[in-house]
Protein backbone atom coordinates (compact mmCIF):
# COMPACT_ATOMS: atom_id res chain seq x y z
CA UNK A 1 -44.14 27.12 27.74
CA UNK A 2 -45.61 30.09 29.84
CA UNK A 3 -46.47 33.60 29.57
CA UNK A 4 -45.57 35.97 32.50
CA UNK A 5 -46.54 38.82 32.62
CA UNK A 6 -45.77 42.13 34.99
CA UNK A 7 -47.53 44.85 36.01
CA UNK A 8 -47.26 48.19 37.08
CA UNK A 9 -43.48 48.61 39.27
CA UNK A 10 -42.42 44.77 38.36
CA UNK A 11 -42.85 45.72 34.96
CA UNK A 12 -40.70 49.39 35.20
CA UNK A 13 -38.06 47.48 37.76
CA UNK A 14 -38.07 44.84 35.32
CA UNK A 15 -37.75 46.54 32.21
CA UNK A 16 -40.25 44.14 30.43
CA UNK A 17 -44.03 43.56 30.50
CA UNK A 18 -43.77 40.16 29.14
CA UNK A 19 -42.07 36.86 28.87
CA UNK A 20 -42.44 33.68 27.67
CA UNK A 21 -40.69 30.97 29.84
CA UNK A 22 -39.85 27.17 29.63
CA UNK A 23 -40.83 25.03 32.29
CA UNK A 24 -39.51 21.16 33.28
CA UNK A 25 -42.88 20.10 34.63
CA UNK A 26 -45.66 21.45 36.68
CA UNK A 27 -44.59 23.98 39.29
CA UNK A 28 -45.81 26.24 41.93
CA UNK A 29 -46.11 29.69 41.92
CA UNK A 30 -43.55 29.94 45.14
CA UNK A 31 -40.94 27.99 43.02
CA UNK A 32 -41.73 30.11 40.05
CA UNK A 33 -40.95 33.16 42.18
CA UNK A 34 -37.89 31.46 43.31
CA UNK A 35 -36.29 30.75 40.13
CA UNK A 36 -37.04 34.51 39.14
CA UNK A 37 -35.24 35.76 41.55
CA UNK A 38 -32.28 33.64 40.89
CA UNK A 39 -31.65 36.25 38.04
CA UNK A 40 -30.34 38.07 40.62
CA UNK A 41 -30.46 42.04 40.62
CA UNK A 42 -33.68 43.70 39.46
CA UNK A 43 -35.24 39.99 39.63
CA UNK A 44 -34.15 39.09 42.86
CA UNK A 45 -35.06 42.17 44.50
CA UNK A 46 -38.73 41.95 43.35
CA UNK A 47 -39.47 38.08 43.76
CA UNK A 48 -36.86 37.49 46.61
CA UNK A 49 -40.00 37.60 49.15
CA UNK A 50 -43.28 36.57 47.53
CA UNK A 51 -45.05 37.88 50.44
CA UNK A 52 -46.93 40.77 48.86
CA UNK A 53 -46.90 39.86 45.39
CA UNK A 54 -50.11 39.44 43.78
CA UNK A 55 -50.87 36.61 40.63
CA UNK A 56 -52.88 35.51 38.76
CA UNK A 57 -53.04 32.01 36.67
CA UNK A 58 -55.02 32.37 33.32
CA UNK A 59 -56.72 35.68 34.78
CA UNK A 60 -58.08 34.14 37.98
CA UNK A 61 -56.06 35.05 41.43
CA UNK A 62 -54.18 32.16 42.46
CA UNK A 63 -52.36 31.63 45.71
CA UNK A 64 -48.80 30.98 46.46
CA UNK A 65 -49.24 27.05 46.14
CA UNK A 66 -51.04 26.94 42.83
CA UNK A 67 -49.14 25.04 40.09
CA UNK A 68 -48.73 26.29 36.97
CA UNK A 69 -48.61 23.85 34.33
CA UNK A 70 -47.57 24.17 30.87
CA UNK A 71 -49.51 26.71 28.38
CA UNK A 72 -50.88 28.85 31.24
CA UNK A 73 -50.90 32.62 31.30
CA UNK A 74 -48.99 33.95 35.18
CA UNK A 75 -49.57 37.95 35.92
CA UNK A 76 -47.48 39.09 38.80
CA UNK A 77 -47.96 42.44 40.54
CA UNK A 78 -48.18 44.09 43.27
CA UNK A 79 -50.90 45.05 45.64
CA UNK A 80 -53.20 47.76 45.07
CA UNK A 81 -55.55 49.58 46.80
CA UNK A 82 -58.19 51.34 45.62
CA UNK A 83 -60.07 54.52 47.07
């Protein structure tokens, strides 16, 4: 099992800030964003394009092609800039 969590707009277009989640076997974060957005609505129109989604695997930035494996902790958001 994982825990996703989302931040800032995911988490007010998702209506949640957390989720725990099942997987099969190890998977990457781009198939992780694909199955979330095979919700459909809300879901899809946040992960449909991961481009411009930020994560991080057990609170260290990860890229698109890092697996997650069973018992880790995935934050999603999206960019931010600071000033």
């Amino acid at each position: 099992m994982i825990k996703l969590c989302f931040f800032a707009r995911f988490r007010e277009k998702l209506g949640t800030a957390e989720e725990s989640m099942t997987l099969e076997g190890p998977m990457t974060v781009t198939a992780l964003m694909s199955l979330l957005a095979g919700r459909g609505g809300a879901w899809q129109e946040v992960f449909d394009c991961p481009r411009g989604i930020m994560v991080a695997i057990n609170q260290e930035m990860a890229a698109l092609d890092s697996t997650i494996h069973d018992g880790d902790e995935v934050a999603l958001f999206p960019p931010v800039t600071g000033g």
